[in-house]
PDB file of N, CA and C in Angstrom:
ATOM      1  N   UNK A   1     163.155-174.299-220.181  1.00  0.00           N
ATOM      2  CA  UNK A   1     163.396-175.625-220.681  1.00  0.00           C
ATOM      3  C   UNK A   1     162.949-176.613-219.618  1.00  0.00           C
ATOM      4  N   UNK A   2     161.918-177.398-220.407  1.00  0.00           N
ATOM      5  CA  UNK A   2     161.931-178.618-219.449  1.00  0.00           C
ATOM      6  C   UNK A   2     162.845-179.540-218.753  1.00  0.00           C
ATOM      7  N   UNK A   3     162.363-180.486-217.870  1.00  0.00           N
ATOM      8  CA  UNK A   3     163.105-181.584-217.693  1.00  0.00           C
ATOM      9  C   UNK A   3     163.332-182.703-218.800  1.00  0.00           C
ATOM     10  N   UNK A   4     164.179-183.618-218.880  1.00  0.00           N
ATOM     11  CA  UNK A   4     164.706-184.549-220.179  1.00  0.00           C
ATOM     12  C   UNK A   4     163.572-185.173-219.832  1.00  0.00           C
ATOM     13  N   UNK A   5     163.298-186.557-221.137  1.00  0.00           N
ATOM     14  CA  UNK A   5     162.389-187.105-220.945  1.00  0.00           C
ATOM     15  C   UNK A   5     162.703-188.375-219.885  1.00  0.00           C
ATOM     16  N   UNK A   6     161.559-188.921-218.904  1.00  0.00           N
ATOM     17  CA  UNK A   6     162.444-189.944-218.699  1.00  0.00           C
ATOM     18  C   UNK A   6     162.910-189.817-216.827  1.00  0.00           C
ATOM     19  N   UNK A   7     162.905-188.171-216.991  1.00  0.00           N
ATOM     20  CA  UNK A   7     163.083-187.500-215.342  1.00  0.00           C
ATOM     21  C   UNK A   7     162.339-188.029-214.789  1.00  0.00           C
ATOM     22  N   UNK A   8     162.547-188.500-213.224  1.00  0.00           N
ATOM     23  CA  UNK A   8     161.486-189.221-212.259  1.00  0.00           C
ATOM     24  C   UNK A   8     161.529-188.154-211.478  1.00  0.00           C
ATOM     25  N   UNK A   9     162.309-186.951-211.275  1.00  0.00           N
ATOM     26  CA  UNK A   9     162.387-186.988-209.581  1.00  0.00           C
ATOM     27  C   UNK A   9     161.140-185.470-209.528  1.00  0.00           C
ATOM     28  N   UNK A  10     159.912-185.549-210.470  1.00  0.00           N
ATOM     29  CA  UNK A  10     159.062-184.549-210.199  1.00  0.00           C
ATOM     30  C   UNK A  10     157.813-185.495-210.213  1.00  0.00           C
ATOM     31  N   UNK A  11     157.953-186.506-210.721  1.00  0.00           N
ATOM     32  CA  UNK A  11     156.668-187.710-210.992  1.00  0.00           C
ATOM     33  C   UNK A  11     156.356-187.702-208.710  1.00  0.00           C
ATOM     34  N   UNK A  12     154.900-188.051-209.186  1.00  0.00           N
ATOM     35  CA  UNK A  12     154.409-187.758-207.777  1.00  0.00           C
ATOM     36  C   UNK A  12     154.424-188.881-206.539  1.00  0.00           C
ATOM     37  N   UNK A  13     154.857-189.971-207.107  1.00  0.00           N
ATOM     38  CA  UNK A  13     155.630-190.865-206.567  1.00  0.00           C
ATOM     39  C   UNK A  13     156.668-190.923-205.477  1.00  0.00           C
ATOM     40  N   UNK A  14     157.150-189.725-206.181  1.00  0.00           N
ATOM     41  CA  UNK A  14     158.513-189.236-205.829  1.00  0.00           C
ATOM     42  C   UNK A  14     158.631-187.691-204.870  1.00  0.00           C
ATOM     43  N   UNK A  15     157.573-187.438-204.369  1.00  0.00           N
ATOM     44  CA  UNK A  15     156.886-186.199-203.432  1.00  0.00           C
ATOM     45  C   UNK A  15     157.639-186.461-202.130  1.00  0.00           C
ATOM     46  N   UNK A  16     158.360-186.738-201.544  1.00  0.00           N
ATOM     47  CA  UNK A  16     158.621-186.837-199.887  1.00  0.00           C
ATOM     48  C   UNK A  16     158.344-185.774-199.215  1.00  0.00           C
ATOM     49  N   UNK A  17     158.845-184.480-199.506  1.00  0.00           N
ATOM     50  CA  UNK A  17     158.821-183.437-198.653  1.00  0.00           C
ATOM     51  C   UNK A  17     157.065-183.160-198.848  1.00  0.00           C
ATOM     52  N   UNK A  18     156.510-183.107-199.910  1.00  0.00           N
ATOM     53  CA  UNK A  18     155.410-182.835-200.199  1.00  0.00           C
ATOM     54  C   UNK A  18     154.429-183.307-198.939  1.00  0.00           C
ATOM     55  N   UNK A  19     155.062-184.943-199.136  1.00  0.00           N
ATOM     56  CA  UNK A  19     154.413-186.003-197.975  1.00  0.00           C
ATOM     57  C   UNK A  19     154.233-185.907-196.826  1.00  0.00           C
ATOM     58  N   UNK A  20     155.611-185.421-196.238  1.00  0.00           N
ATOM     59  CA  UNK A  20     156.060-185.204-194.936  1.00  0.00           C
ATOM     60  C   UNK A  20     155.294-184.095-194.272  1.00  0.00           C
ATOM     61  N   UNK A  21     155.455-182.770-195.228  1.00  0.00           N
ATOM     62  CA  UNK A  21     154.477-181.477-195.227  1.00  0.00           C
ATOM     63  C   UNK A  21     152.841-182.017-194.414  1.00  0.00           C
ATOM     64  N   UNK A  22     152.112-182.839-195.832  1.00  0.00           N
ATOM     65  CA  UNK A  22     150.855-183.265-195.839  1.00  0.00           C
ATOM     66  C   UNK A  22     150.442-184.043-193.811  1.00  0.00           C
ATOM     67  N   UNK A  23     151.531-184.866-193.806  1.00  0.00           N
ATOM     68  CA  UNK A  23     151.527-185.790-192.857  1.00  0.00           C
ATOM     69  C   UNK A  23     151.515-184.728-191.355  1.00  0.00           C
ATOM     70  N   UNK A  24     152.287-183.616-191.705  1.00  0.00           N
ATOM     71  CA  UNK A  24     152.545-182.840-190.103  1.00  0.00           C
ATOM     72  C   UNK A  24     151.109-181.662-190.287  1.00  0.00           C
ATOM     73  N   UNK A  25     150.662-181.548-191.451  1.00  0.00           N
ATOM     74  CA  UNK A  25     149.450-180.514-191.144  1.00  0.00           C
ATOM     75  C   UNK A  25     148.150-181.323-190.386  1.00  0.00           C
ATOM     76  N   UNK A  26     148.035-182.772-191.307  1.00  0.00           N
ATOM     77  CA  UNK A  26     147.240-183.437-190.838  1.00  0.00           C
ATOM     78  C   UNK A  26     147.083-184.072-189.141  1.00  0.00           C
ATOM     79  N   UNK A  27     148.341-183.881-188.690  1.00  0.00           N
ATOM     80  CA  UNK A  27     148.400-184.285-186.939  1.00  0.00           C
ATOM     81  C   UNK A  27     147.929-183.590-186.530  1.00  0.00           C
ATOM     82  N   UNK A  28     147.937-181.756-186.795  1.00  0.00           N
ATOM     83  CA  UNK A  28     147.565-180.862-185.784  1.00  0.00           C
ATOM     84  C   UNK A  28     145.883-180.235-186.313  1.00  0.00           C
ATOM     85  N   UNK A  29     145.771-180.729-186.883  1.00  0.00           N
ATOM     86  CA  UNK A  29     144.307-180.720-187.852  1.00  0.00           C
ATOM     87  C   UNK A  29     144.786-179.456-188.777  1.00  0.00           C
ATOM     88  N   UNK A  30     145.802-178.893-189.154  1.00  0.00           N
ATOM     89  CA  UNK A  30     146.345-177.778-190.026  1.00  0.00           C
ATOM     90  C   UNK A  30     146.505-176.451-189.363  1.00  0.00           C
ATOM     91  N   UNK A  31     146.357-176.737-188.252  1.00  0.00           N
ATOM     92  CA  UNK A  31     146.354-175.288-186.535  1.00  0.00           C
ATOM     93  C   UNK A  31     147.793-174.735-187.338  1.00  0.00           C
ATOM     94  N   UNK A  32     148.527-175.778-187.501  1.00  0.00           N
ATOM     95  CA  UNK A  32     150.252-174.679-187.883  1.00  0.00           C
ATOM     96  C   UNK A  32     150.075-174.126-188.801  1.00  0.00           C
ATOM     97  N   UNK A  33     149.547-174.527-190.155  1.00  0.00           N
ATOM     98  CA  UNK A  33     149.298-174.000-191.399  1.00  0.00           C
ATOM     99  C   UNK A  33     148.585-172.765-191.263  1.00  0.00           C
ATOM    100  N   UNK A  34     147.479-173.024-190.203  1.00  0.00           N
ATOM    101  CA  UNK A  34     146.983-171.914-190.624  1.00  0.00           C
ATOM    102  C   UNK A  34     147.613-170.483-190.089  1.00  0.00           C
ATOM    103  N   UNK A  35     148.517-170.697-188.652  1.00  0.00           N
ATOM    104  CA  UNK A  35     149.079-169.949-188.304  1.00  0.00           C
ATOM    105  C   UNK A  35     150.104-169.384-189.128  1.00  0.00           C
ATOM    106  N   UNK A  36     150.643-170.341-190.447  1.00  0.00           N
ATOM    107  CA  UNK A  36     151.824-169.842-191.423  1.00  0.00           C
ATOM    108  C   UNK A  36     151.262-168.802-192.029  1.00  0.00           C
ATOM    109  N   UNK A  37     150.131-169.370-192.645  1.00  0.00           N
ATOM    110  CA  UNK A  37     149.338-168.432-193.300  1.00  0.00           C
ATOM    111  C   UNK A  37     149.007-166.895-192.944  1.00  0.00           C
ATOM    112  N   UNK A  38     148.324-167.085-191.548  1.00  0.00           N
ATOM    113  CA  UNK A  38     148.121-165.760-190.843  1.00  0.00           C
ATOM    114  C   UNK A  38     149.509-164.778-190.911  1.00  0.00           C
ATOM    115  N   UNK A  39     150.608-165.537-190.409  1.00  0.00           N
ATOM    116  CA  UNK A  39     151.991-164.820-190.232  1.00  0.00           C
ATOM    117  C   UNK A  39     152.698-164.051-191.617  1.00  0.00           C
ATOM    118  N   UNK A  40     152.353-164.933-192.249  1.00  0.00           N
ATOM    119  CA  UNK A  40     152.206-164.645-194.248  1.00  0.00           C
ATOM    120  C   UNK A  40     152.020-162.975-194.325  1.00  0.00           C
ATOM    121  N   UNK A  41     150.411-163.188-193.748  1.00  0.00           N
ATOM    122  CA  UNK A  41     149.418-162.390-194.361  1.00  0.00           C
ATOM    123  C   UNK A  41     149.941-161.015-193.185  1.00  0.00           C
ATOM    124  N   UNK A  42     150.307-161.483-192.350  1.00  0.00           N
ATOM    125  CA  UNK A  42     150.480-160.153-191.388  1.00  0.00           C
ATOM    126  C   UNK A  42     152.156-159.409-192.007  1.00  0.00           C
ATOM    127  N   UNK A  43     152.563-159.965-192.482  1.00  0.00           N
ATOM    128  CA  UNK A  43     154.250-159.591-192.884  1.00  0.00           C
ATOM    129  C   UNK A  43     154.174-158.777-194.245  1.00  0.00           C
ATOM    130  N   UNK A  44     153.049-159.888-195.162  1.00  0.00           N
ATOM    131  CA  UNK A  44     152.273-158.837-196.095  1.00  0.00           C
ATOM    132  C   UNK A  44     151.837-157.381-195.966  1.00  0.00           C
ATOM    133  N   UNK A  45     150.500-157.638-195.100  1.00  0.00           N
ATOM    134  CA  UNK A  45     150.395-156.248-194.803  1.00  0.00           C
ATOM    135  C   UNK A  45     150.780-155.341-194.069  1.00  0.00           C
ATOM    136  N   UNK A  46     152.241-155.633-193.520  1.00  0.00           N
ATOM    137  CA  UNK A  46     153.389-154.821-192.780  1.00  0.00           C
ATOM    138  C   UNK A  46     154.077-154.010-193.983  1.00  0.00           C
ATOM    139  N   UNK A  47     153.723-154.684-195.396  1.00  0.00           N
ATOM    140  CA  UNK A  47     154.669-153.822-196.231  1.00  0.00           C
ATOM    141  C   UNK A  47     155.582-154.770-196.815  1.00  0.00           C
ATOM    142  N   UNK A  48     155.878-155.932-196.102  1.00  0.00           N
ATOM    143  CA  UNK A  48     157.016-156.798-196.774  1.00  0.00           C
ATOM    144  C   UNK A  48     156.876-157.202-198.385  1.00  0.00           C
ATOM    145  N   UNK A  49     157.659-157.078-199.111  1.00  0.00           N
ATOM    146  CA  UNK A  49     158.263-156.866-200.488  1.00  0.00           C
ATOM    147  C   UNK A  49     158.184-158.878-200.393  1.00  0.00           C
ATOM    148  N   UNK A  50     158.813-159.853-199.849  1.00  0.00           N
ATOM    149  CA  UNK A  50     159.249-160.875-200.080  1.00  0.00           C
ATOM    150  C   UNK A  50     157.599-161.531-200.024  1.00  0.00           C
ATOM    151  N   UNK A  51     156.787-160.880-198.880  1.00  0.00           N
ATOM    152  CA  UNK A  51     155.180-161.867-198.675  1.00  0.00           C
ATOM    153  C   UNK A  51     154.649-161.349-199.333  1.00  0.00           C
ATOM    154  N   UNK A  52     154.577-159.955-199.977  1.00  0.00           N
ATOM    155  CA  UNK A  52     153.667-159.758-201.260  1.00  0.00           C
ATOM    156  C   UNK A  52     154.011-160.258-201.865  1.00  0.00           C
ATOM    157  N   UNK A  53     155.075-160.800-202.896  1.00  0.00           N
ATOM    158  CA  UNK A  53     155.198-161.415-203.723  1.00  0.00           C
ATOM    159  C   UNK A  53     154.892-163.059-203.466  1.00  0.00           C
ATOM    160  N   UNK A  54     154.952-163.374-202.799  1.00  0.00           N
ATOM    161  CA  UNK A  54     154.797-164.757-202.767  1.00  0.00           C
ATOM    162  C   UNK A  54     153.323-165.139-202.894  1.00  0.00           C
ATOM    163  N   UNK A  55     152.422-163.953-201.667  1.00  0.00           N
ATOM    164  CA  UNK A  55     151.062-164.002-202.048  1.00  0.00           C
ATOM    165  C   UNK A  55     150.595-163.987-203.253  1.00  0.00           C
ATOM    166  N   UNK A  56     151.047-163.549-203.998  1.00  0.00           N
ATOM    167  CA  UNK A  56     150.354-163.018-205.146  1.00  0.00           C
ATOM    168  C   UNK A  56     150.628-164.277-206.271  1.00  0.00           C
ATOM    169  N   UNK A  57     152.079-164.848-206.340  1.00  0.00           N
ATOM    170  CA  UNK A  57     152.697-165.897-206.614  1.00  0.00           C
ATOM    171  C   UNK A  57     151.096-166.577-206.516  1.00  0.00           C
ATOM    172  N   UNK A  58     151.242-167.042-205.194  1.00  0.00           N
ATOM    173  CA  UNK A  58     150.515-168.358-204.822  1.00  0.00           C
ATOM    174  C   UNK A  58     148.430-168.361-205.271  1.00  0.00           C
ATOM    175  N   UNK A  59     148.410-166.624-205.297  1.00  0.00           N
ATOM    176  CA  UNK A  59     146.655-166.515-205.723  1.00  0.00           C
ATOM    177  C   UNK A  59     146.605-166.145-207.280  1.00  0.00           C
ATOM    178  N   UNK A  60     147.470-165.646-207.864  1.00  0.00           N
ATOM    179  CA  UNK A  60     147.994-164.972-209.527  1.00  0.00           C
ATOM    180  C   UNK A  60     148.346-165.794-210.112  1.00  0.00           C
ATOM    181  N   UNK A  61     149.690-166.958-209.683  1.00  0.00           N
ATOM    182  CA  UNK A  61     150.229-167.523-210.493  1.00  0.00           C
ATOM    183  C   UNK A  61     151.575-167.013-210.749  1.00  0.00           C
ATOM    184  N   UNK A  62     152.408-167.179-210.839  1.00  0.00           N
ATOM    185  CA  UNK A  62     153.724-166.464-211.308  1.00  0.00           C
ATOM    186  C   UNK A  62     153.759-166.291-212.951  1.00  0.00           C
ATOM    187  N   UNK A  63     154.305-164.679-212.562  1.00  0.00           N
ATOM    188  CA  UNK A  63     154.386-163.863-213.727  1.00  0.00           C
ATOM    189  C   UNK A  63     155.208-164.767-214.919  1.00  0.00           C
ATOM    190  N   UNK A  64     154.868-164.762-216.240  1.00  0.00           N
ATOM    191  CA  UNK A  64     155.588-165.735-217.187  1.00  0.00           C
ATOM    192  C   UNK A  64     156.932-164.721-217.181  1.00  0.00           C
ATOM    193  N   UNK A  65     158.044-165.153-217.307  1.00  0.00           N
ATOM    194  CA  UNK A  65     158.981-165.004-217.626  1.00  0.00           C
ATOM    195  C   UNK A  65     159.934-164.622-219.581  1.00  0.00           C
ATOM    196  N   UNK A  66     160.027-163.306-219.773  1.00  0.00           N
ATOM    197  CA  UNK A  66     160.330-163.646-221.409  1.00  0.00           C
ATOM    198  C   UNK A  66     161.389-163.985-221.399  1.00  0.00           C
ATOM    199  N   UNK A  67     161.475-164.700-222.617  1.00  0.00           N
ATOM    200  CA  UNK A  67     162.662-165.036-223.286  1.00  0.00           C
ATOM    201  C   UNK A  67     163.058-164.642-224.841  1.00  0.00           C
ATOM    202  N   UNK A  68     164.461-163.809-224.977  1.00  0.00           N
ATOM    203  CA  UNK A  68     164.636-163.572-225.857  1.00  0.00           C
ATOM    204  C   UNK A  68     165.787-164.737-226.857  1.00  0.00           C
ATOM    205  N   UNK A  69     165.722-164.632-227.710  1.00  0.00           N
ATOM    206  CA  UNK A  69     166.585-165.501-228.331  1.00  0.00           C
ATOM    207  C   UNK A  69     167.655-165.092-229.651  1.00  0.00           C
ATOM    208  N   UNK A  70     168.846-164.809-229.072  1.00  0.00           N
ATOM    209  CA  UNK A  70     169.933-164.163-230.721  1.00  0.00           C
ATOM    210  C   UNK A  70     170.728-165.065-230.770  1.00  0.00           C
ATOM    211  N   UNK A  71     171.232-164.040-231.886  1.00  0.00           N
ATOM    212  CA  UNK A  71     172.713-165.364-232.624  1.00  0.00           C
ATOM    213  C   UNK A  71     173.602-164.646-231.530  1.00  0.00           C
ATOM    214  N   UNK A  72     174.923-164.969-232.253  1.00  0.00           N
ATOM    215  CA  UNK A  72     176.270-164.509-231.891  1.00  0.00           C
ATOM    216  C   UNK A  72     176.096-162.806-231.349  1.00  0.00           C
ATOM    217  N   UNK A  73     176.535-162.566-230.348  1.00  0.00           N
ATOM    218  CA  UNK A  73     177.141-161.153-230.333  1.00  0.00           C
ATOM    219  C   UNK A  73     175.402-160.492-229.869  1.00  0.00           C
ATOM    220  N   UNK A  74     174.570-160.885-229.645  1.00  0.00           N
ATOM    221  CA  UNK A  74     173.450-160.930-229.412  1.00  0.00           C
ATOM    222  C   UNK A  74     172.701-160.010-230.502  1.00  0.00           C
ATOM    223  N   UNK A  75     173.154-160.997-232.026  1.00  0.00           N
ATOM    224  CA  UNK A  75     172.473-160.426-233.399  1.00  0.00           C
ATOM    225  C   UNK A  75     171.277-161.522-233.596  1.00  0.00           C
ATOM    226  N   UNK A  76     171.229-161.530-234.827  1.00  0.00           N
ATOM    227  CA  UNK A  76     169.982-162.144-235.412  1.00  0.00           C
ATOM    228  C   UNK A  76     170.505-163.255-235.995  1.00  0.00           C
ATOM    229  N   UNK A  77     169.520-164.091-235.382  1.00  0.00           N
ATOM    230  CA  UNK A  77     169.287-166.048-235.580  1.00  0.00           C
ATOM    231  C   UNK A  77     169.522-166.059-237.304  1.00  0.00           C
ATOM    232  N   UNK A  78     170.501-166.877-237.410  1.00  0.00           N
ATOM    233  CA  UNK A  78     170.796-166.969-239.167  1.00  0.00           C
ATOM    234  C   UNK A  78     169.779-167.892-239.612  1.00  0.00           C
ATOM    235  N   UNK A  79     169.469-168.188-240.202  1.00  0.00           N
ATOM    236  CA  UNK A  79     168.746-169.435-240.748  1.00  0.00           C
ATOM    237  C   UNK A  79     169.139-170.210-242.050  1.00  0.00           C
ATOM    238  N   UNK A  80     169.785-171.387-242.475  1.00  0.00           N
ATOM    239  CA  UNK A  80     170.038-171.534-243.447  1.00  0.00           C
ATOM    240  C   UNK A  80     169.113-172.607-244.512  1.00  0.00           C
ATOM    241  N   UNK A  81     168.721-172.600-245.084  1.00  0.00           N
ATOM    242  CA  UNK A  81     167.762-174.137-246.185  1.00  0.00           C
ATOM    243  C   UNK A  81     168.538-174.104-246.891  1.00  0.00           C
ATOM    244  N   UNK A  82     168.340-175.488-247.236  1.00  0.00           N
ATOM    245  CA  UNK A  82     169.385-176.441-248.263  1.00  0.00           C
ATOM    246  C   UNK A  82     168.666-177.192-248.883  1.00  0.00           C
ATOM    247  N   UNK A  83     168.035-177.067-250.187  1.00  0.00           N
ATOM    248  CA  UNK A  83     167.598-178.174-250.689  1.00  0.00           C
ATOM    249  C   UNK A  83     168.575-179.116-251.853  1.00  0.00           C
ATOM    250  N   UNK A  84     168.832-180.005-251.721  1.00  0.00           N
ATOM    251  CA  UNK A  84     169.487-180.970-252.634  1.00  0.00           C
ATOM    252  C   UNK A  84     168.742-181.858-253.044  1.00  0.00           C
ATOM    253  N   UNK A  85     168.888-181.959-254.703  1.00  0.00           N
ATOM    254  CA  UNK A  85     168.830-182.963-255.574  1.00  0.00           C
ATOM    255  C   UNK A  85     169.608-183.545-256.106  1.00  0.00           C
ATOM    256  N   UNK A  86     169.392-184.805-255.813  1.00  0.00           N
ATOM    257  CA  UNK A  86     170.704-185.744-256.006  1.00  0.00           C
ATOM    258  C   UNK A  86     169.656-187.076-257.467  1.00  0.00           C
ATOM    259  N   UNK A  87     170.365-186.928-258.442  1.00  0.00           N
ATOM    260  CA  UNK A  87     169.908-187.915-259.457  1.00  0.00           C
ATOM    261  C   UNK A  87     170.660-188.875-259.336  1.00  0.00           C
ATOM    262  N   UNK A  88     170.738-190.233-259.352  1.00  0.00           N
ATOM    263  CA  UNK A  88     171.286-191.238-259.668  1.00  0.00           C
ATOM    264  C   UNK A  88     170.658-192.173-260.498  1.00  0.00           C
ATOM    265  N   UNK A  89     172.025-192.536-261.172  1.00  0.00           N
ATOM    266  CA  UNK A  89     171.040-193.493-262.752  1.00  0.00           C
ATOM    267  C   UNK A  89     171.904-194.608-262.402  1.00  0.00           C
ATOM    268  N   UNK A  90     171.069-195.596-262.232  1.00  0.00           N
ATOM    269  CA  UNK A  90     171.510-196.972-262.134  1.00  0.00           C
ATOM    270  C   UNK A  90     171.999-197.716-263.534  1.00  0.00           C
ATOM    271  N   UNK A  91     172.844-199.151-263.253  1.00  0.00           N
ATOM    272  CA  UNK A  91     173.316-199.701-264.372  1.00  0.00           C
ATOM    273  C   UNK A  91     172.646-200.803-264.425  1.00  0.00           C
ATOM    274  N   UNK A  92     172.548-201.296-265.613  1.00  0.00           N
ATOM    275  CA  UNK A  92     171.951-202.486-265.573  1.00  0.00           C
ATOM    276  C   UNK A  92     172.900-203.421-265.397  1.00  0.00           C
ATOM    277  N   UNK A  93     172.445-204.862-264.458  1.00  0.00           N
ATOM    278  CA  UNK A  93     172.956-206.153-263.993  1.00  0.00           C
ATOM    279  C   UNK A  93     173.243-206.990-264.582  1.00  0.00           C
TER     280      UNK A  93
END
């Protein structure tokens, strides 16, 4: 489920940490980043369970997630239609 309509605090306006991030790679010309990266990639291929996944996250995309959906008691979605006809006969004035 999305955010309501109307939510600001993902509008890009509204990025600080994003900013802050951008602002400290750009001082060191990205020397730290790239060292994150390297450290990433070395923890990865140590075997780590948490940097493979994230790698893969970040070059794959993250895996979609299913969703199932029941009624009560985790049965089947009821569905009900209703059609009504309603006649009304007017009087004369």
């Amino acid at each position: 489920m999305g955010a309501p309509v109307g939510n600001q605090n993902a509008v890009k306006e509204n990025r600080r940490w994003s900013e802050a991030l951008n602002r400290a790679i750009a001082q060191d010309d990205g020397k730290r980043l790239r060292t994150a990266a390297e450290k990433l990639l070395d923890q990865a291929a140590d075997g780590q369970a948490w940097a493979i996944k994230e790698l893969a996250d970040r070059l794959d995309g993250k895996s979609v997630q299913p969703s199932t959906l029941s009624g009560p008691d985790g049965g089947a979605i009821q569905t009900v239609s209703k059609i009504e006809r309603l006649i009304v006969e007017g009087t004369a004035a």
